[in-house]
C-alpha atoms as a PDB file:
ATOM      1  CA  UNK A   1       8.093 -14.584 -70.214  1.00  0.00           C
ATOM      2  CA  UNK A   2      11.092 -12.915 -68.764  1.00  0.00           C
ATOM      3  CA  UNK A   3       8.795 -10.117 -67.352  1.00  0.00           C
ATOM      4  CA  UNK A   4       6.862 -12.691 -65.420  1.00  0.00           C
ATOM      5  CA  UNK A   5       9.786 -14.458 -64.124  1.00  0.00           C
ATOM      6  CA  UNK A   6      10.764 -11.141 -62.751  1.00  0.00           C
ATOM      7  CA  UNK A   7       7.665 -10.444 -61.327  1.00  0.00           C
ATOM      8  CA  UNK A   8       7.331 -13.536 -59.690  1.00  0.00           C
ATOM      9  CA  UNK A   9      11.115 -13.077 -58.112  1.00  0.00           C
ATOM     10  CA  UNK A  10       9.803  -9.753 -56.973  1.00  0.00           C
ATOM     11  CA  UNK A  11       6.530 -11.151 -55.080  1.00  0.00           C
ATOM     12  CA  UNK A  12       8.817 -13.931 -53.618  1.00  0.00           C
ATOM     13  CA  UNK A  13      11.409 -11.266 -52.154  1.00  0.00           C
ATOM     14  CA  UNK A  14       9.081  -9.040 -50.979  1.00  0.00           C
ATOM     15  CA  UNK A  15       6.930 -12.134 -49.025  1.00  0.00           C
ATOM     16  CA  UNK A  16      10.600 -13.020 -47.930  1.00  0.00           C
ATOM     17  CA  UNK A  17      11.851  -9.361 -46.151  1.00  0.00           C
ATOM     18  CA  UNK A  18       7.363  -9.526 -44.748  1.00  0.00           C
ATOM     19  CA  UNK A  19       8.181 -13.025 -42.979  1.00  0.00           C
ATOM     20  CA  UNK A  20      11.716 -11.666 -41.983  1.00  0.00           C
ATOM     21  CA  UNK A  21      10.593  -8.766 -40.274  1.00  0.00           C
ATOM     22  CA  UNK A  22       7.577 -10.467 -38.618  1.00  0.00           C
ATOM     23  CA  UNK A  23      10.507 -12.873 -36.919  1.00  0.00           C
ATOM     24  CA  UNK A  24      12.550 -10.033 -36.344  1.00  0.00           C
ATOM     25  CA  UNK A  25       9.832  -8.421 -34.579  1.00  0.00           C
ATOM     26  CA  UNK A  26       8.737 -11.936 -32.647  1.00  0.00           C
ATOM     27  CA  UNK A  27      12.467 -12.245 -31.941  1.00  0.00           C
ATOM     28  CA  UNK A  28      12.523  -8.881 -30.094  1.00  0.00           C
ATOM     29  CA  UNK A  29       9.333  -9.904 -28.159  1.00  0.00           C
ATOM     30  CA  UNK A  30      10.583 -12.673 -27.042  1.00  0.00           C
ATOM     31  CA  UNK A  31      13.788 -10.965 -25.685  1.00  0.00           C
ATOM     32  CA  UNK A  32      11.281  -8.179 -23.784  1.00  0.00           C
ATOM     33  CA  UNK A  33       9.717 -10.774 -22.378  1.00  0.00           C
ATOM     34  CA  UNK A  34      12.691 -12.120 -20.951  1.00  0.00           C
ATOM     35  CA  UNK A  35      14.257  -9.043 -19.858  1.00  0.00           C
ATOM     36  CA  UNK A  36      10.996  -8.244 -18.214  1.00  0.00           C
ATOM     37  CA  UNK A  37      10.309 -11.924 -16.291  1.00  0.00           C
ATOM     38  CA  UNK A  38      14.065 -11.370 -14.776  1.00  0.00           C
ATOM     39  CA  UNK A  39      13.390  -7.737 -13.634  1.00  0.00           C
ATOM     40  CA  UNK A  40      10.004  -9.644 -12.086  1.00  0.00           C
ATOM     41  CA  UNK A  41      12.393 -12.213  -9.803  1.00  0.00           C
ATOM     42  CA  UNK A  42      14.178  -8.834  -8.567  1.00  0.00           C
ATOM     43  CA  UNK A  43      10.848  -7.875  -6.503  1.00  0.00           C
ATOM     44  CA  UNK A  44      10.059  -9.171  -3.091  1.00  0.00           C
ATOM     45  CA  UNK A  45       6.987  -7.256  -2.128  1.00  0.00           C
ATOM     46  CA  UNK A  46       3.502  -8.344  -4.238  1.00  0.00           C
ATOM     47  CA  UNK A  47       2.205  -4.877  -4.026  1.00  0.00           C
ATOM     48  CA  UNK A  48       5.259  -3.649  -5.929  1.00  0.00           C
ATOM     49  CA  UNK A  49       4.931  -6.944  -8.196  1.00  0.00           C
ATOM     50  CA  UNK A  50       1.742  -6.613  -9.316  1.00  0.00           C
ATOM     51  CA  UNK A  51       1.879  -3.122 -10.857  1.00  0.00           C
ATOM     52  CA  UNK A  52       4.881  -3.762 -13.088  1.00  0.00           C
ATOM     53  CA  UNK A  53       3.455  -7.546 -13.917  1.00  0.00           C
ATOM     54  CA  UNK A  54       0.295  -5.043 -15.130  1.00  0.00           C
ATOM     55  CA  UNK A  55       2.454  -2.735 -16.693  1.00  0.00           C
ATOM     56  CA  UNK A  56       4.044  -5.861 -18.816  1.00  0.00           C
ATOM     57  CA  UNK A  57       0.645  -6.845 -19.616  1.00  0.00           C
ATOM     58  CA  UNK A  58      -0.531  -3.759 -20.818  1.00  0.00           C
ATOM     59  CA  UNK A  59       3.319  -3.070 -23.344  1.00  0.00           C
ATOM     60  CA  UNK A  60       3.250  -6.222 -24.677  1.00  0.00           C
ATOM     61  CA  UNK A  61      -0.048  -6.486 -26.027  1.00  0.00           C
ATOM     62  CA  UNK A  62      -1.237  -2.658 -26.872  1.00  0.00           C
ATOM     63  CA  UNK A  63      -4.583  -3.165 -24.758  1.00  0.00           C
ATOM     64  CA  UNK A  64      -6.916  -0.436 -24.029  1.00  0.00           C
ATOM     65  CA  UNK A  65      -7.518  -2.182 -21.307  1.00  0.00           C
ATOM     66  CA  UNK A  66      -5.853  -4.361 -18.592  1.00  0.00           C
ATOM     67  CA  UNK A  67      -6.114  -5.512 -14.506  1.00  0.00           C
ATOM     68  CA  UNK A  68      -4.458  -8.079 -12.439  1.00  0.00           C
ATOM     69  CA  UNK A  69      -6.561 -10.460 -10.241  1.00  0.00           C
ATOM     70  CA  UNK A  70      -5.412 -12.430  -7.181  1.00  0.00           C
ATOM     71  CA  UNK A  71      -7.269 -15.147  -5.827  1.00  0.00           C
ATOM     72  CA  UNK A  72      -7.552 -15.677  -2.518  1.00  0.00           C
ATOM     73  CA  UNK A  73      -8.064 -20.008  -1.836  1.00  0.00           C
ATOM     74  CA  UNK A  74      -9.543 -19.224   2.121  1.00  0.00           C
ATOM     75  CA  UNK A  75     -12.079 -16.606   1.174  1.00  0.00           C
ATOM     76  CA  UNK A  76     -12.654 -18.452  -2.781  1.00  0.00           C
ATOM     77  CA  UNK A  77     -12.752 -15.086  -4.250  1.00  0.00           C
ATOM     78  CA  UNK A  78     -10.717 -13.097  -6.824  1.00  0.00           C
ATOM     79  CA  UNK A  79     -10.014  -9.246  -6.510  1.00  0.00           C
ATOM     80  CA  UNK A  80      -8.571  -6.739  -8.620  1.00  0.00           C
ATOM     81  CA  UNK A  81      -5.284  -5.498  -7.706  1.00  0.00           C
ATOM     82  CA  UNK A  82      -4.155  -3.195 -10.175  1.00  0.00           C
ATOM     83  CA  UNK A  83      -6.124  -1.932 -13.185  1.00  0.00           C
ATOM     84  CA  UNK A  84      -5.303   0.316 -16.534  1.00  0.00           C
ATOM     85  CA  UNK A  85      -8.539   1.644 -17.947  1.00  0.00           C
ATOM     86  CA  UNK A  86     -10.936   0.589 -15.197  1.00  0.00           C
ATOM     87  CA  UNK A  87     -12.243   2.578 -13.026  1.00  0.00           C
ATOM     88  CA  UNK A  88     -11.135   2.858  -9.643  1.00  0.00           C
ATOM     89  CA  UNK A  89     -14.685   2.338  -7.972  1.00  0.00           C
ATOM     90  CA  UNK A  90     -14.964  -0.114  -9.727  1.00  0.00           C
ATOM     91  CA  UNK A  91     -11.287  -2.021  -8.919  1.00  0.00           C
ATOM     92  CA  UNK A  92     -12.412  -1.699  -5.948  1.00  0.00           C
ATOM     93  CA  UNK A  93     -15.750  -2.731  -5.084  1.00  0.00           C
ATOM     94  CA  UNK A  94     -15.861  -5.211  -7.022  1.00  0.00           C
ATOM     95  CA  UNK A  95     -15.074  -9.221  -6.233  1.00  0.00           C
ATOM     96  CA  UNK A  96     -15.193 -12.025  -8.269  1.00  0.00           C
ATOM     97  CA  UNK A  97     -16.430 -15.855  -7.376  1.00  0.00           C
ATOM     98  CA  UNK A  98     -14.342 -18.525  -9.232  1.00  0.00           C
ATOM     99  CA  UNK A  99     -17.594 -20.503  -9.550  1.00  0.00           C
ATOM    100  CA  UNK A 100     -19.304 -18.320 -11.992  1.00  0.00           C
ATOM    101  CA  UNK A 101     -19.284 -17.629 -15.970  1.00  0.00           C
ATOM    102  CA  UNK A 102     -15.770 -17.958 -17.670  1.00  0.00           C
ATOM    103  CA  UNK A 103     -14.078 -17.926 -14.279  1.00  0.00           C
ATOM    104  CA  UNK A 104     -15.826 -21.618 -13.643  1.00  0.00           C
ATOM    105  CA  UNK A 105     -14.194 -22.393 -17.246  1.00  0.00           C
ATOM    106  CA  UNK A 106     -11.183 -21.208 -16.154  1.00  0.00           C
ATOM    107  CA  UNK A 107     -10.553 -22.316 -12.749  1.00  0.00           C
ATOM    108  CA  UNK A 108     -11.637 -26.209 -13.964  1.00  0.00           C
ATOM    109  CA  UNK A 109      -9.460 -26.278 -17.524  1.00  0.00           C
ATOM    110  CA  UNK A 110      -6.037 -24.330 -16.239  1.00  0.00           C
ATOM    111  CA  UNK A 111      -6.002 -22.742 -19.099  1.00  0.00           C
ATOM    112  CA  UNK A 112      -6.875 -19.543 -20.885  1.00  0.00           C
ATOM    113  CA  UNK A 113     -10.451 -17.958 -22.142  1.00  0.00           C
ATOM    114  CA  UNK A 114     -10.602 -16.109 -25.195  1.00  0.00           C
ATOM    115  CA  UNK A 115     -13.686 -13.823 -25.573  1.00  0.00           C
ATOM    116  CA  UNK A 116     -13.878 -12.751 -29.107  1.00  0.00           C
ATOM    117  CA  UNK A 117     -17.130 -10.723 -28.635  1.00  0.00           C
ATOM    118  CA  UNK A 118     -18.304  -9.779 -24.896  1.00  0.00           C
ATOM    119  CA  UNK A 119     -22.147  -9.308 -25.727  1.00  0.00           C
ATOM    120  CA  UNK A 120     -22.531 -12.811 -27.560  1.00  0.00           C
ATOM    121  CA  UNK A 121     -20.483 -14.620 -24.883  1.00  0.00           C
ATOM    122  CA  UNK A 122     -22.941 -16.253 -22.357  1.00  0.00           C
ATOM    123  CA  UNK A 123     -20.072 -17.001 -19.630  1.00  0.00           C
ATOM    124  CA  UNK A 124     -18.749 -13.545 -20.443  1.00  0.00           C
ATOM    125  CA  UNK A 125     -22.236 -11.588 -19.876  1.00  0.00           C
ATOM    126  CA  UNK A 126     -22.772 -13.483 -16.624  1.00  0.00           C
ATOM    127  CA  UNK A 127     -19.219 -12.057 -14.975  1.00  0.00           C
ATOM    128  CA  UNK A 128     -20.410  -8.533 -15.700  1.00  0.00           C
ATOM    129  CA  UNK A 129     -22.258  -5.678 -17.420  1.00  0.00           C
ATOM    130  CA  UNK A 130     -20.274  -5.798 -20.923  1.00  0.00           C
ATOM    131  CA  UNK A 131     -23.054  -3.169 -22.642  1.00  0.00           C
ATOM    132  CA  UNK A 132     -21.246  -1.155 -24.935  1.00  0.00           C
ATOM    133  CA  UNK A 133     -18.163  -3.962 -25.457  1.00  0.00           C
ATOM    134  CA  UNK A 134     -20.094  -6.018 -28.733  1.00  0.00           C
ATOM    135  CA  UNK A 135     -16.110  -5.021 -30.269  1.00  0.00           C
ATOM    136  CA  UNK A 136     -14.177  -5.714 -27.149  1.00  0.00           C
ATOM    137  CA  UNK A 137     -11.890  -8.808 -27.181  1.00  0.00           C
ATOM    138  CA  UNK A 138     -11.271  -9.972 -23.984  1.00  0.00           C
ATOM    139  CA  UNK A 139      -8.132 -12.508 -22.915  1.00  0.00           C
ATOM    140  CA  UNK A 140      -8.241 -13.887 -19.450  1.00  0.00           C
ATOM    141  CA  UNK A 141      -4.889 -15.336 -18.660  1.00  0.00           C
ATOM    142  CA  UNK A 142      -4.721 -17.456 -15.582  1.00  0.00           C
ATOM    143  CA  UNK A 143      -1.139 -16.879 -13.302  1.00  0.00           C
ATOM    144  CA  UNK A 144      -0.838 -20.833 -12.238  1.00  0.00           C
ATOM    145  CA  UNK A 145       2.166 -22.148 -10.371  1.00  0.00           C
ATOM    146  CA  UNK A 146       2.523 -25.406  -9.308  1.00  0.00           C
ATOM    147  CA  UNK A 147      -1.107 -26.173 -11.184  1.00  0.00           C
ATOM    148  CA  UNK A 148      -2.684 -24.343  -8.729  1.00  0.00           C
ATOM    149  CA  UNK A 149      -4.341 -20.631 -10.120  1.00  0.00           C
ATOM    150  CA  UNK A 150      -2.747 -17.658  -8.274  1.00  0.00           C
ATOM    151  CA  UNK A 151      -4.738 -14.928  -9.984  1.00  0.00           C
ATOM    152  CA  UNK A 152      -5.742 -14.210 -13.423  1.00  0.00           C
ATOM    153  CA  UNK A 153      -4.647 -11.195 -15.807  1.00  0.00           C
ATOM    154  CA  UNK A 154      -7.649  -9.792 -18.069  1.00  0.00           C
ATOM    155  CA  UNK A 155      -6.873  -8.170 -21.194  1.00  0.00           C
ATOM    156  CA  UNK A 156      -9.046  -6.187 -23.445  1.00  0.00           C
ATOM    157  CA  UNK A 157      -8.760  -4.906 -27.023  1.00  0.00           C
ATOM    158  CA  UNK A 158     -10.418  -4.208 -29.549  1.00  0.00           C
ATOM    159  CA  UNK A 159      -8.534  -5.685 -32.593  1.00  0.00           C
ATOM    160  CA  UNK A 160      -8.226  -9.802 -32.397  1.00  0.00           C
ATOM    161  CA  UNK A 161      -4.868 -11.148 -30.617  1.00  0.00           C
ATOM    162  CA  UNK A 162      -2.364 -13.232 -33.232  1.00  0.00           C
ATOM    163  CA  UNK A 163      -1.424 -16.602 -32.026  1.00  0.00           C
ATOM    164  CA  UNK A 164       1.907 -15.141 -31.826  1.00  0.00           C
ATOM    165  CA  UNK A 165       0.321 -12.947 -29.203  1.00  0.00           C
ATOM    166  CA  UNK A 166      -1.318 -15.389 -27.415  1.00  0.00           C
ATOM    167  CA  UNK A 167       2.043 -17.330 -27.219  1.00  0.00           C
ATOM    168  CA  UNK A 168       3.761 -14.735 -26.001  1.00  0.00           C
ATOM    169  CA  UNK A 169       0.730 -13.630 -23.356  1.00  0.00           C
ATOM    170  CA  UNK A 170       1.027 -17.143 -22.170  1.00  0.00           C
ATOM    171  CA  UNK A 171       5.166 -17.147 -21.668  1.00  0.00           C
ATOM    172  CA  UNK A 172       4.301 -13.876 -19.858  1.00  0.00           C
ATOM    173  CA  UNK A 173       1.666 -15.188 -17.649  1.00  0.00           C
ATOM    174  CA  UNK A 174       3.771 -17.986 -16.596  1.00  0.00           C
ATOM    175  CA  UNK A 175       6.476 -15.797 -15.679  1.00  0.00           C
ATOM    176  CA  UNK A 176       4.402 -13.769 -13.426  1.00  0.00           C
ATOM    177  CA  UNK A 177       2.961 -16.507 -11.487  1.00  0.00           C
ATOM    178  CA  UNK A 178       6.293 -17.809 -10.983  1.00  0.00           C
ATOM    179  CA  UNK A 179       7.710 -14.523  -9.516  1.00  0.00           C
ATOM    180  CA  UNK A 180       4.278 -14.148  -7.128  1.00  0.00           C
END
């Protein structure tokens, strides 16, 4: 009896120090994410912005990869500004209509896509060629200020994002609308 007591004490400490560290570790996110949002405000110039709100991004959730979009309202078009793991042809050849696929999703709900599997996703396939991505999560994160969509932030991985993540994606993404 005693030796199951003590095993059970065991199991309960060592679930205890798991949680604790996962909070540590959500703590120290959260602080990042702070420090990074202020150095954001600090930065007048978008082209200067949008590499370091990519940069951000791409630290905070480990993604293979990452890009920035801003939408322009006159022309109704979306184009990548900065990119980690794309291609540079293309970044830039490429334009994006907020009328098609997920972007339609997007652009109508104000809120976030999650695409746990590029080849099954219908809205997914339709914004490009995903061959070779049947692993490849894909988070598209729109940068909205004032309820109006600035530009999105695409993230891809290939392991599944926590909801912790997506929390913290989401703090990020509002941060970096407000400072464009």
């Amino acid at each position: 009896m005693i030796y199951f007591f003590l095993l059970i004490l065991s199991v309960s400490i060592g679930l205890f120090f798991i949680f604790f560290n996962k909070q540590k570790r959500y703590t120290k996110e959260i602080e990042k994410i702070i420090h990074i949002s202020n150095e954001f405000t600090a930065i007048l110039e978008l082209e200067k912005l949008i590499p370091k709100i990519l940069f951000a991004f791409k630290e905070t959730a480990k993604v293979e990869k990452c890009l920035v979009m801003i939408y322009d309202e006159e022309e109704n078009i979306l184009t990548i500004k900065s990119s980690y793991g794309i291609p540079d042809t293309i970044r830039r050849n490429i334009k994006f209509n907020p009328d098609t696929g997920i972007l339609s999703k997007i652009f109508s709900e104000n809120k976030p896509y999650y695409v746990f599997n590029c080849v099954s996703d219908k809205q997914y396939a339709q914004l490009i060629d995903s061959k070779g991505d049947e692993f490849e999560k894909v988070l598209c994160l729109p940068l909205i200020y004032k309820s109006k969509i600035l530009g999105l932030v695409n993230l891809h991985s290939k392991i599944k994002f926590s909801n912790k993540d997506l929390k913290l994606l989401e703090i990020l993404s509002k941060n970096a609308a407000i400072a464009i």
